[in-house]
C-alpha atoms as a PDB file:
ATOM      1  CA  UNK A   1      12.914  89.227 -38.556  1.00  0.00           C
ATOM      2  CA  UNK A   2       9.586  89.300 -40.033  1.00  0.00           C
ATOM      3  CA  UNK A   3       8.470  93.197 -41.085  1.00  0.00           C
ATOM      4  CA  UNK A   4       4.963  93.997 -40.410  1.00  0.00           C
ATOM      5  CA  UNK A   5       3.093  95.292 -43.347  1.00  0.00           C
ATOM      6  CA  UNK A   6      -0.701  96.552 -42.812  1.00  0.00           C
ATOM      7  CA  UNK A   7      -0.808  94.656 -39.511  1.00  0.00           C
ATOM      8  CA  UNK A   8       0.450  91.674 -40.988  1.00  0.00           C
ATOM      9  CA  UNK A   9       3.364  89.971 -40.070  1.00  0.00           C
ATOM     10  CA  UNK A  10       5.626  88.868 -43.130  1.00  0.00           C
ATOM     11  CA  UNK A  11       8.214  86.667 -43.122  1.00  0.00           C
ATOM     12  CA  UNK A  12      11.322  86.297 -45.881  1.00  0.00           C
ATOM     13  CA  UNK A  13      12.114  83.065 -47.695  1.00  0.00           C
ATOM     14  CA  UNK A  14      15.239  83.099 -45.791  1.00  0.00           C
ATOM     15  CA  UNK A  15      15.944  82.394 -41.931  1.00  0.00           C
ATOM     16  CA  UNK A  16      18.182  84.881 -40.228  1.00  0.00           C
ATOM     17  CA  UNK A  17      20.320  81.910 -39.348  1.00  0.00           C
ATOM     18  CA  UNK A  18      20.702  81.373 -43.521  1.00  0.00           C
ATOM     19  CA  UNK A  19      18.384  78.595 -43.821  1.00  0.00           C
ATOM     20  CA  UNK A  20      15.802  77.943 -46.329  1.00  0.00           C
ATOM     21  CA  UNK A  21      12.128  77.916 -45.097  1.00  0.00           C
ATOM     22  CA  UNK A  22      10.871  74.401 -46.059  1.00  0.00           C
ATOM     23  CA  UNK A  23       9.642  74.602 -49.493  1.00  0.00           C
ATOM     24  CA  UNK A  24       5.890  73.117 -48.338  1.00  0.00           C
ATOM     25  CA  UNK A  25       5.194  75.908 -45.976  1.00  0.00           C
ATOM     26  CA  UNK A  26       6.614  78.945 -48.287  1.00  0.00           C
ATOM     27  CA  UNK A  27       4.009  79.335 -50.377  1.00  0.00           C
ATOM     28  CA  UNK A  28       1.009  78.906 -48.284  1.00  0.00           C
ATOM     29  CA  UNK A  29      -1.129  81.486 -46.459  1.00  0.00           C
ATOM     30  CA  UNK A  30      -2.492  81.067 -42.693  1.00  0.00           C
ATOM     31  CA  UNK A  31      -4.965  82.773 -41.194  1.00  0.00           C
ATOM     32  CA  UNK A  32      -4.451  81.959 -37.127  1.00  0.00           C
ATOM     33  CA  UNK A  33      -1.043  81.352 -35.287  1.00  0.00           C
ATOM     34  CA  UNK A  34      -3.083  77.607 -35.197  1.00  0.00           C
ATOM     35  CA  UNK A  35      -3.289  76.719 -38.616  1.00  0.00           C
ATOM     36  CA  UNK A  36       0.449  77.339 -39.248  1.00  0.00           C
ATOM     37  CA  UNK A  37       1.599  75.290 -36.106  1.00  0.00           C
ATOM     38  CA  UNK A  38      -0.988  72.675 -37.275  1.00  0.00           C
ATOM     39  CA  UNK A  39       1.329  72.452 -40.824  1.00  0.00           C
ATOM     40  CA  UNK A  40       4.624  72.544 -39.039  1.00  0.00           C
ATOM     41  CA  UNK A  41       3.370  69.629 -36.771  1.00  0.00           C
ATOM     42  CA  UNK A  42       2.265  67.478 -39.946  1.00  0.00           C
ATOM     43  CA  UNK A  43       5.904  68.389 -41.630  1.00  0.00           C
ATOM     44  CA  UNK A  44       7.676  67.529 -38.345  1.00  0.00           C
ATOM     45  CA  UNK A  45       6.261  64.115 -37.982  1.00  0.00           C
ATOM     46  CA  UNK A  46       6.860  63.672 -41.622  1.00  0.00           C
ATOM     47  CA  UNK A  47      10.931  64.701 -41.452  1.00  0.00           C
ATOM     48  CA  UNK A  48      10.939  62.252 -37.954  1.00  0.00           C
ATOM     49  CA  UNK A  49       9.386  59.467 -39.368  1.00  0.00           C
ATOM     50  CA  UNK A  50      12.156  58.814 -42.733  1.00  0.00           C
ATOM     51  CA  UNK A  51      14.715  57.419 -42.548  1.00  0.00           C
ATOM     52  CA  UNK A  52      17.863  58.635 -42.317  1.00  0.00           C
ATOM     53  CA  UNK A  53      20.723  57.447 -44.725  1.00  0.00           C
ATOM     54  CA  UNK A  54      23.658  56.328 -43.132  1.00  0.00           C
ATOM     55  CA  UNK A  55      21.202  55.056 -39.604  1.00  0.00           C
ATOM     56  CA  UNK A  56      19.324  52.833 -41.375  1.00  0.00           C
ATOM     57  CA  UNK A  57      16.293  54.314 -38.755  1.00  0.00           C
ATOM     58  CA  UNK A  58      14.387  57.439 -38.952  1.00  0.00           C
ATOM     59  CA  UNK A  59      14.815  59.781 -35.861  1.00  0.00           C
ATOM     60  CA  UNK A  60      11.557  58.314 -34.518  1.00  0.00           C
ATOM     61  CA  UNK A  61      13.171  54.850 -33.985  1.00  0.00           C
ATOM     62  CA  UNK A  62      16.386  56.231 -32.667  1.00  0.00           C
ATOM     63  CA  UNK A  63      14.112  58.070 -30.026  1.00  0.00           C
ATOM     64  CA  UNK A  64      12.156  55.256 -29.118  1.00  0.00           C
ATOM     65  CA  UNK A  65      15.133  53.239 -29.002  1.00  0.00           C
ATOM     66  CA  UNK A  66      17.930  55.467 -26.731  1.00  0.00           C
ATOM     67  CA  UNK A  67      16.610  58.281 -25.332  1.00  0.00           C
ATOM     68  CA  UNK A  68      13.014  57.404 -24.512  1.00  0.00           C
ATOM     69  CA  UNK A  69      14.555  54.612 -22.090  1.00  0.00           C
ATOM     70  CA  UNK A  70      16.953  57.142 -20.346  1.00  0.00           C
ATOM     71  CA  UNK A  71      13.553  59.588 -19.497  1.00  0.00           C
ATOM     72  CA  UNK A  72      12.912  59.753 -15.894  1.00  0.00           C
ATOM     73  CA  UNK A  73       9.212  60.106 -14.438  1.00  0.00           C
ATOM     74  CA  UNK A  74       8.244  63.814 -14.147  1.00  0.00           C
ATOM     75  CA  UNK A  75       7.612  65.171 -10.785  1.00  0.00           C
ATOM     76  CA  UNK A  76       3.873  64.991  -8.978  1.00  0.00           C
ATOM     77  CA  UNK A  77       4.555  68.874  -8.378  1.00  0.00           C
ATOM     78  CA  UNK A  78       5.704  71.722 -11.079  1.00  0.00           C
ATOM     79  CA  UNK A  79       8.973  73.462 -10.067  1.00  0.00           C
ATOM     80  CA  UNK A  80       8.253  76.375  -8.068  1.00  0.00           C
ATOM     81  CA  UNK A  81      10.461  79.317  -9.607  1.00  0.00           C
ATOM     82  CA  UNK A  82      11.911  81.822  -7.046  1.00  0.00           C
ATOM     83  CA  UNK A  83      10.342  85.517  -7.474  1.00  0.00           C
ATOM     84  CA  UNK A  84      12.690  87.807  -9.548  1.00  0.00           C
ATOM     85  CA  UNK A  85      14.480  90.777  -7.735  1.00  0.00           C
ATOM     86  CA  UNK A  86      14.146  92.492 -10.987  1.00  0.00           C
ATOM     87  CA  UNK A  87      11.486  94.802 -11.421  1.00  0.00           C
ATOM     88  CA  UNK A  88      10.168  96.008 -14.978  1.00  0.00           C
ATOM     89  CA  UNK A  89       8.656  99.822 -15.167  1.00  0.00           C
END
């Protein structure tokens, strides 16, 4: 959980889950929400794109090979969600 020190939100090396942060984003500084998701975008693409010992295919191929098949087409319409009974005060 990050702690918020002089309106700033802080995170620690550590996840709560006991992962590591990856090591190219920990010592960086962002100024917009934006900018960080635009580095975690460029990382993700990077880890999807090797190749994965013991595949012999990065996660990209394995995508495009099973599951991208296996989609089906999205509906014309969103889903309509019911309203809540639950009411917030």
């Amino acid at each position: 959980m990050p702690k918020i020190i002089y309106g700033v939100a802080v995170s620690p090396v550590m996840m709560p889950d006991g992962r590591r942060r990856p090591a190219r984003l920990r010592d960086h500084r962002w100024f917009s929400l934006a900018q960080l998701n635009a580095a975690i975008r460029l990382l993700v693409a990077e880890l999807n794109a090797r190749q994965m010992s013991g595949f012999g295919s990065s996660r990209a191929e394995l995508f495009a090979e099973i599951e991208r098949p296996k989609l089906g087409e999205l509906p014309d319409q969103p889903r309509q969600h019911p309203r809540s009974r639950l009411f917030f005060h």
